[in-house]
Protein backbone atom coordinates (compact mmCIF):
# COMPACT_ATOMS: atom_id res chain seq x y z
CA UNK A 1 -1.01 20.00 17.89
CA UNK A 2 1.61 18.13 15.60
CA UNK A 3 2.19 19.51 12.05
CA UNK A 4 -0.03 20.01 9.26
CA UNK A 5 0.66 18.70 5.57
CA UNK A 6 -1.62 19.35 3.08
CA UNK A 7 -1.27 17.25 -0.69
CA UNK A 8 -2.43 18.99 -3.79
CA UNK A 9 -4.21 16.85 -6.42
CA UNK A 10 -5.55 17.78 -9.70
CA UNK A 11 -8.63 15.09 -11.36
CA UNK A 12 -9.76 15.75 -14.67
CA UNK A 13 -12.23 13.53 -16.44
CA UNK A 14 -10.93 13.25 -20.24
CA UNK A 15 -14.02 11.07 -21.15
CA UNK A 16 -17.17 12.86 -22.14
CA UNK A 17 -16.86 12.17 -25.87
CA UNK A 18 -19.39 13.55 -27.96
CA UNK A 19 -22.09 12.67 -25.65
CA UNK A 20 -20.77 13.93 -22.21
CA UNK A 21 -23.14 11.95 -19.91
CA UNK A 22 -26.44 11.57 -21.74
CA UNK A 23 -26.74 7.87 -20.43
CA UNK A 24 -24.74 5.97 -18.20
CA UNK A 25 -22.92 4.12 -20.61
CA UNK A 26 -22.48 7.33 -23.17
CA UNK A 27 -19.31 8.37 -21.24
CA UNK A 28 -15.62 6.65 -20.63
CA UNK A 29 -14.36 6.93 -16.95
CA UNK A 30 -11.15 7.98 -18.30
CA UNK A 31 -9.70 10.78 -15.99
CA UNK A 32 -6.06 12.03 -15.32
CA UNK A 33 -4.59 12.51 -12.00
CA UNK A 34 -1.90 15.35 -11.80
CA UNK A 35 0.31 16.16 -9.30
CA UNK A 36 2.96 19.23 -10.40
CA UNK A 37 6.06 18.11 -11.20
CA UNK A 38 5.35 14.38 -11.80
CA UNK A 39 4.36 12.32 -14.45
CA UNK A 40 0.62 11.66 -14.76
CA UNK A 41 -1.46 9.34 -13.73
CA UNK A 42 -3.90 7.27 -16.20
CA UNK A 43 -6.83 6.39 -14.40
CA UNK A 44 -10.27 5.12 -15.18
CA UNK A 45 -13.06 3.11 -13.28
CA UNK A 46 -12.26 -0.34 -12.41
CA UNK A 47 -13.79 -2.84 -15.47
CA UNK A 48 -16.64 -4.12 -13.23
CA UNK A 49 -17.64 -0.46 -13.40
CA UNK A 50 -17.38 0.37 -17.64
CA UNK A 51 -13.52 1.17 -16.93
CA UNK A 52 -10.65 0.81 -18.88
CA UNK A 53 -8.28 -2.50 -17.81
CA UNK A 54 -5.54 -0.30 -19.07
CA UNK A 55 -5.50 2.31 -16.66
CA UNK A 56 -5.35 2.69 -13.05
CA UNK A 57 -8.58 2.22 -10.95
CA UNK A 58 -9.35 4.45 -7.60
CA UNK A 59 -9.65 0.93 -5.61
CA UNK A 60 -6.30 -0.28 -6.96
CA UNK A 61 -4.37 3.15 -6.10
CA UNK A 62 -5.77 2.74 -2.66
CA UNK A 63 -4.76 -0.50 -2.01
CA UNK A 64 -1.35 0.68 -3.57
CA UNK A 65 -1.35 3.42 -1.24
CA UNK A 66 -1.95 1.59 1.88
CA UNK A 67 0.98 -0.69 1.17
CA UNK A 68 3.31 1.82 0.11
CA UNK A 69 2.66 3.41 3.28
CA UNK A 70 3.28 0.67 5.77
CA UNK A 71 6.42 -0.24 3.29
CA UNK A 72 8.16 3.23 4.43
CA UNK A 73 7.31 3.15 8.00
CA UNK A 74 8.08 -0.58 7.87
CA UNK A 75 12.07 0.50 6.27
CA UNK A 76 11.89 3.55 8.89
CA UNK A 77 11.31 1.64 12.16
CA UNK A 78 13.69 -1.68 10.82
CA UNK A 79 16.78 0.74 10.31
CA UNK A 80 16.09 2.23 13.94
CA UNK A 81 15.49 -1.23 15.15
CA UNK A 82 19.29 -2.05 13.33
CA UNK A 83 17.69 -4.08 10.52
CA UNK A 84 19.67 -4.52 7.53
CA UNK A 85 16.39 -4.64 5.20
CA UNK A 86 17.40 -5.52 1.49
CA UNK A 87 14.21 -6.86 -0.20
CA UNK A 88 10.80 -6.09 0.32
CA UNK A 89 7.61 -6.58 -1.36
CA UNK A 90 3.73 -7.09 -0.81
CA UNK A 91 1.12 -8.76 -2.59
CA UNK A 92 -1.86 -6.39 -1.13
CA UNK A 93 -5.17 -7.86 -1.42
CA UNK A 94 -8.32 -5.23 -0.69
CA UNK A 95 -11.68 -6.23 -0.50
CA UNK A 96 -14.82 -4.32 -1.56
CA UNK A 97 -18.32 -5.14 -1.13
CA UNK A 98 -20.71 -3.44 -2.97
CA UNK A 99 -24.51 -3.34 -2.05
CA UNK A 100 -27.42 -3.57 -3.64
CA UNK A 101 -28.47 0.10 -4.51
CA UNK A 102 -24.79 0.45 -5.53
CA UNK A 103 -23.01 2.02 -2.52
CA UNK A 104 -20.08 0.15 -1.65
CA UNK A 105 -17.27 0.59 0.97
CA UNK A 106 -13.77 -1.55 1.34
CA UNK A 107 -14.33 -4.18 3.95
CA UNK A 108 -10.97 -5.15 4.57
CA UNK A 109 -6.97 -4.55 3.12
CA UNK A 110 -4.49 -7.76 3.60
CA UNK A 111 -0.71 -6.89 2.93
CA UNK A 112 1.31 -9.99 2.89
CA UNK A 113 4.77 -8.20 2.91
CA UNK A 114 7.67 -10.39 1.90
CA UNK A 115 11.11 -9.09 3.55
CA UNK A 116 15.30 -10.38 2.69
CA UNK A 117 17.47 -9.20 5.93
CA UNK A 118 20.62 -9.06 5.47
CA UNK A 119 22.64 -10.36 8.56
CA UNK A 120 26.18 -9.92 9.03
CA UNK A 121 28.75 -12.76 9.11
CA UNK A 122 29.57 -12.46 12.30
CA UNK A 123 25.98 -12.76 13.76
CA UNK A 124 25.69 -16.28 12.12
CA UNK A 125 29.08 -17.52 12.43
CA UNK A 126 28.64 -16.53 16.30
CA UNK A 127 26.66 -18.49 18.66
CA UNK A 128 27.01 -16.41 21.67
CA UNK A 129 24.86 -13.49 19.66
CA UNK A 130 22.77 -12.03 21.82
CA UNK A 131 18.53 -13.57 21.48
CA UNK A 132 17.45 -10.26 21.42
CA UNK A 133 19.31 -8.51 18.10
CA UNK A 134 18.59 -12.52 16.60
CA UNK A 135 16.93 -12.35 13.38
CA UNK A 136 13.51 -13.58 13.70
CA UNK A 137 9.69 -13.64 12.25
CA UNK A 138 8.75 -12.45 16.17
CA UNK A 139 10.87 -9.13 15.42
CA UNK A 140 10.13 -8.63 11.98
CA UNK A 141 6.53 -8.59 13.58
CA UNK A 142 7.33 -6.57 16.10
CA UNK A 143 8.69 -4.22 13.42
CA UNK A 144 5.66 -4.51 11.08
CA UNK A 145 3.36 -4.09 14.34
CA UNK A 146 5.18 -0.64 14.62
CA UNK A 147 5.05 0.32 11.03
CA UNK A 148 1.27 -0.59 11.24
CA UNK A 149 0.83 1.72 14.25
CA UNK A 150 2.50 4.49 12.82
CA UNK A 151 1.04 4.47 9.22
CA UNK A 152 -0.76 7.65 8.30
CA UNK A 153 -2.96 5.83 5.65
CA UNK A 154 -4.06 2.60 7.53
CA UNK A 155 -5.03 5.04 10.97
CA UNK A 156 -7.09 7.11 8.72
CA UNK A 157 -9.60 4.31 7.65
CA UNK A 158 -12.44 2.42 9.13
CA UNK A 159 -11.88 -0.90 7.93
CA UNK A 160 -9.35 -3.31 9.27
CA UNK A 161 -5.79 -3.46 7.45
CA UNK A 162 -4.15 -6.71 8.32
CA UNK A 163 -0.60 -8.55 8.06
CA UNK A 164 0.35 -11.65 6.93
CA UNK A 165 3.78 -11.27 7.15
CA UNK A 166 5.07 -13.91 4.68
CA UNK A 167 8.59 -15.50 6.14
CA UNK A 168 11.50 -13.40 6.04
CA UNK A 169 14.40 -14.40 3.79
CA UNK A 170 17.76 -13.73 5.04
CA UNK A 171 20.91 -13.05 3.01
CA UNK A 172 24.81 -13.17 4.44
């Protein structure tokens, strides 16, 4: 058996008001997240829900999280695959559907990472470089294939997470 990590949260709701929950639209969502040693987290419901559009919703920190996560194993496996990564983003797109008697689950996450690789001088200027250390969308795949594979978040959920890769950008 590998190692175990465990990750300490604290939630408190800050929005009972006067009223606490006498009706279902009596009480904010408002509720901290807080994590010792780092700055706090504003969160409330997503607005569809009676949440604040100024705070952080569960769904949008989940999304976040599942990006994040195949951003770092994405940066690990390129600098073991000898990837100069310099730029990387991802416009993460999660899907909920919620039923009729108000249960919901996510149905799907898209990540749409952007990447800038930075390849040497003397990889362009040199035609005899060798195919297989080229700088191409079929590695950066390969890469992002890996990162997938390896991500703790998107192995521990029962939806599909899927790339769209948008193309790389390379920079001399």
């Amino acid at each position: 058996m590998g190692a175990l990590h465990s990750y300490t949260v604290n939630v408190t709701w800050t929005g009972a008001g006067d009223t606490g929950t006498s009706s279902y639209t009596a009480y904010g969502r408002d509720h901290e997240v807080v994590i010792a040693g780092r700055p706090v987290i504003l969160g409330s419901a997503d607005p569809a829900f009676r949440g604040d559009t100024s705070r952080y919703s569960p769904e949008q920190l989940f999304v976040a999280a599942l990006s994040e996560c195949h951003m770092l194993w994405f940066l690990h496996q390129a600098a073991n695959d000898g990837l100069v990564v310099v730029g990387y983003s991802d416009d993460a797109v999660g899907t909920m559907r919620v039923e009729s008697a108000g249960a919901g689950q996510f149905t799907d996450v898209v990540m749409r990472p952007h990447v800038t690789v930075r390849v040497p001088a003397a990889e362009v200027d040199d035609a005899d470089a060798a195919d297989d250390r080229a700088v191409t969308d079929a590695r950066l795949l390969t890469v992002h294939q890996r990162a997938h594979d390896h991500c703790f978040l998107s192995r521990s959920v029962n939806f599909p997470v899927l790339l769209e890769p948008t193309r790389f950008v390379t920079e001399h």
